[in-house]
C-alpha atoms as a PDB file:
ATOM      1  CA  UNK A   1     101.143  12.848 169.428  1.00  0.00           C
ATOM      2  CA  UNK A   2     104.455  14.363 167.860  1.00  0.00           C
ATOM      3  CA  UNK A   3     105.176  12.957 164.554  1.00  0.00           C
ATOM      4  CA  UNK A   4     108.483  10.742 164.631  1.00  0.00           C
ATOM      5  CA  UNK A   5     110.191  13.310 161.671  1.00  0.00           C
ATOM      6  CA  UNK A   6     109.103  16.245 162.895  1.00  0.00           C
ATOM      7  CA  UNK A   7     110.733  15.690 165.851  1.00  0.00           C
ATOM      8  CA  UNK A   8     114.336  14.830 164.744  1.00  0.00           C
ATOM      9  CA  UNK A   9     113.831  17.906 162.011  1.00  0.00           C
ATOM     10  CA  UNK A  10     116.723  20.795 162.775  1.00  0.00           C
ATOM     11  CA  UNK A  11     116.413  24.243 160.773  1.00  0.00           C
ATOM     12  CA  UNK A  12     118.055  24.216 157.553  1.00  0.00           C
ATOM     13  CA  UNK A  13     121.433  26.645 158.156  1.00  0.00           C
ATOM     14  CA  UNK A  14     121.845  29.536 156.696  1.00  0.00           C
ATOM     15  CA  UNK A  15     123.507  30.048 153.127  1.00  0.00           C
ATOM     16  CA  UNK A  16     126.634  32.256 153.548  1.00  0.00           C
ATOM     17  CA  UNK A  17     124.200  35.547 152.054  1.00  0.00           C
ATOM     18  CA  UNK A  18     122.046  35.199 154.652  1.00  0.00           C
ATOM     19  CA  UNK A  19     124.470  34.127 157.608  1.00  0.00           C
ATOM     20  CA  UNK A  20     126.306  37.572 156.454  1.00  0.00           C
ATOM     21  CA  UNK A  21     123.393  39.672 156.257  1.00  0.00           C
ATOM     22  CA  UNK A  22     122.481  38.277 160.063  1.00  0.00           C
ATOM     23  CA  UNK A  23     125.819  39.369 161.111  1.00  0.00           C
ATOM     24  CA  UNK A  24     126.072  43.216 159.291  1.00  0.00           C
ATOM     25  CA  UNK A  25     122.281  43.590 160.895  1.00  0.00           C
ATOM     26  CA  UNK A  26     123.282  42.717 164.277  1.00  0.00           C
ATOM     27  CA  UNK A  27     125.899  44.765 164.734  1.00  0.00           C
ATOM     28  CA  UNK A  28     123.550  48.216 165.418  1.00  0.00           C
ATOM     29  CA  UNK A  29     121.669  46.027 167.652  1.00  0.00           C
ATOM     30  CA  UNK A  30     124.047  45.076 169.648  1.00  0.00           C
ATOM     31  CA  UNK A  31     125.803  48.284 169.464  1.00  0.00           C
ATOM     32  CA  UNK A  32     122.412  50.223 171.158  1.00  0.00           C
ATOM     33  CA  UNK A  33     122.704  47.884 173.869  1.00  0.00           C
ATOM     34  CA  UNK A  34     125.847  47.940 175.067  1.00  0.00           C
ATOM     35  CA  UNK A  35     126.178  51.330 174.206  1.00  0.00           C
ATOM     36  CA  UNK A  36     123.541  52.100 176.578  1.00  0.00           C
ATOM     37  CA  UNK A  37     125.177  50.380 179.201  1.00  0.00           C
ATOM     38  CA  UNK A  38     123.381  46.660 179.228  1.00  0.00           C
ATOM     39  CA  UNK A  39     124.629  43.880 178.312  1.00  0.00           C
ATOM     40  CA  UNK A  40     123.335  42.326 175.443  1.00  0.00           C
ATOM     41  CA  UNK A  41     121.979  38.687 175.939  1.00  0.00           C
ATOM     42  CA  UNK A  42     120.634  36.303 173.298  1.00  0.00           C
ATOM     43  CA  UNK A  43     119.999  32.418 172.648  1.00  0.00           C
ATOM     44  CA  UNK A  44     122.907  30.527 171.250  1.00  0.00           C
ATOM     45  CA  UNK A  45     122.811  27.081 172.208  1.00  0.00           C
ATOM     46  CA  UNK A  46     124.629  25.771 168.750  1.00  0.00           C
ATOM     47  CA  UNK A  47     128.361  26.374 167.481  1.00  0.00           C
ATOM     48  CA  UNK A  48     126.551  27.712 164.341  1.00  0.00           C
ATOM     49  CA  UNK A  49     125.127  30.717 166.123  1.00  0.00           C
ATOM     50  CA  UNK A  50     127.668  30.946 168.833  1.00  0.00           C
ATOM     51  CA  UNK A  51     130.021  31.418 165.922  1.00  0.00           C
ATOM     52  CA  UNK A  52     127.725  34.042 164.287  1.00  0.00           C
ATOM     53  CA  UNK A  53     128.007  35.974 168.111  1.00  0.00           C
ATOM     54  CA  UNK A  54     131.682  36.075 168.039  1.00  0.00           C
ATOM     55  CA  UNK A  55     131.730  37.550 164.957  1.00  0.00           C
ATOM     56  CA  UNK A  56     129.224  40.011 165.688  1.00  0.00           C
ATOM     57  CA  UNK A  57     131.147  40.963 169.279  1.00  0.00           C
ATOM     58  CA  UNK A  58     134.048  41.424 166.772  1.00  0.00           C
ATOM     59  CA  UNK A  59     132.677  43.627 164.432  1.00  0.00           C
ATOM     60  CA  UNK A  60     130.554  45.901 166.866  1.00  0.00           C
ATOM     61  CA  UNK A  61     133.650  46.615 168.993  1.00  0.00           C
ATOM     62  CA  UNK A  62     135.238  47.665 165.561  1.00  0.00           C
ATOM     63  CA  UNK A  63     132.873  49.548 165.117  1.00  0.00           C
ATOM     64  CA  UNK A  64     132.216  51.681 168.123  1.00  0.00           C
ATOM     65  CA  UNK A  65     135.904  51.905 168.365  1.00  0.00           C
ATOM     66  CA  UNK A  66     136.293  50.084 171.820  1.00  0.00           C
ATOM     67  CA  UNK A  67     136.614  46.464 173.236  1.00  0.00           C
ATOM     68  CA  UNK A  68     133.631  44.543 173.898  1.00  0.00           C
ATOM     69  CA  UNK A  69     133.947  40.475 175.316  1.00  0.00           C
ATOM     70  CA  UNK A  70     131.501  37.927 174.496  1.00  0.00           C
ATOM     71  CA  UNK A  71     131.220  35.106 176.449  1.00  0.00           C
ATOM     72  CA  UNK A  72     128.443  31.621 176.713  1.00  0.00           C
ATOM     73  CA  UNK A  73     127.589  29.051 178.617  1.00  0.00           C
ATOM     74  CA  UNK A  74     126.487  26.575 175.745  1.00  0.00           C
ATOM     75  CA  UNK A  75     122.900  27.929 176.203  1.00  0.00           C
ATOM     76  CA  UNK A  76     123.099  32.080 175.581  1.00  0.00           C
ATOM     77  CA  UNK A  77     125.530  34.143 174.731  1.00  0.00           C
ATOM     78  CA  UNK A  78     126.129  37.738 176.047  1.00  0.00           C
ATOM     79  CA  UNK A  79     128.278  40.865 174.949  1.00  0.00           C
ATOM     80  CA  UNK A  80     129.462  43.472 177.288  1.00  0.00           C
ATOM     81  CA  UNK A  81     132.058  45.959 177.658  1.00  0.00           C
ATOM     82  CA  UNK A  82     135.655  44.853 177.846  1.00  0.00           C
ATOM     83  CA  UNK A  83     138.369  45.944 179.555  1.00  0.00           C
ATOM     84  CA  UNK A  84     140.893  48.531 177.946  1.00  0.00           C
END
């Protein structure tokens, strides 16, 4: 049997160091993929993290110098190539 607070517990967020950190340590990860030609796919079923994703999109078309579009569906959230 679950116990009752364990149940309704949600992850503490993350402080604005670490949120940042996240965000600068994505970006090469996210870069490899779609610079490889996939699209990159992930989790993101909160506006916490879907807001983290946008921000990474942002960044990692910065910096490879080209547009990239992120999209979700509530549940994941992908990055691919955008149009010129």
């Amino acid at each position: 049997m679950t116990h009752p607070q364990r149940a309704s517990r949600q992850p503490l967020p993350l402080t604005a160091e670490e949120e940042e950190r996240f965000v600068r340590e994505m970006v090469p990860v996210v870069a490899a993929s779609v610079g490889a030609g996939r699209t990159f796919r992930i989790s993101a079923d909160t506006e916490p993290l879907q807001r983290m994703f946008r921000e990474i999109t942002s960044r990692t078309s910065q910096a490879m110098g080209r547009p990239l579009a992120g999209y979700t569906n509530g549940r994941e959230f992908w990055i691919e190539p955008g149009e010129a």
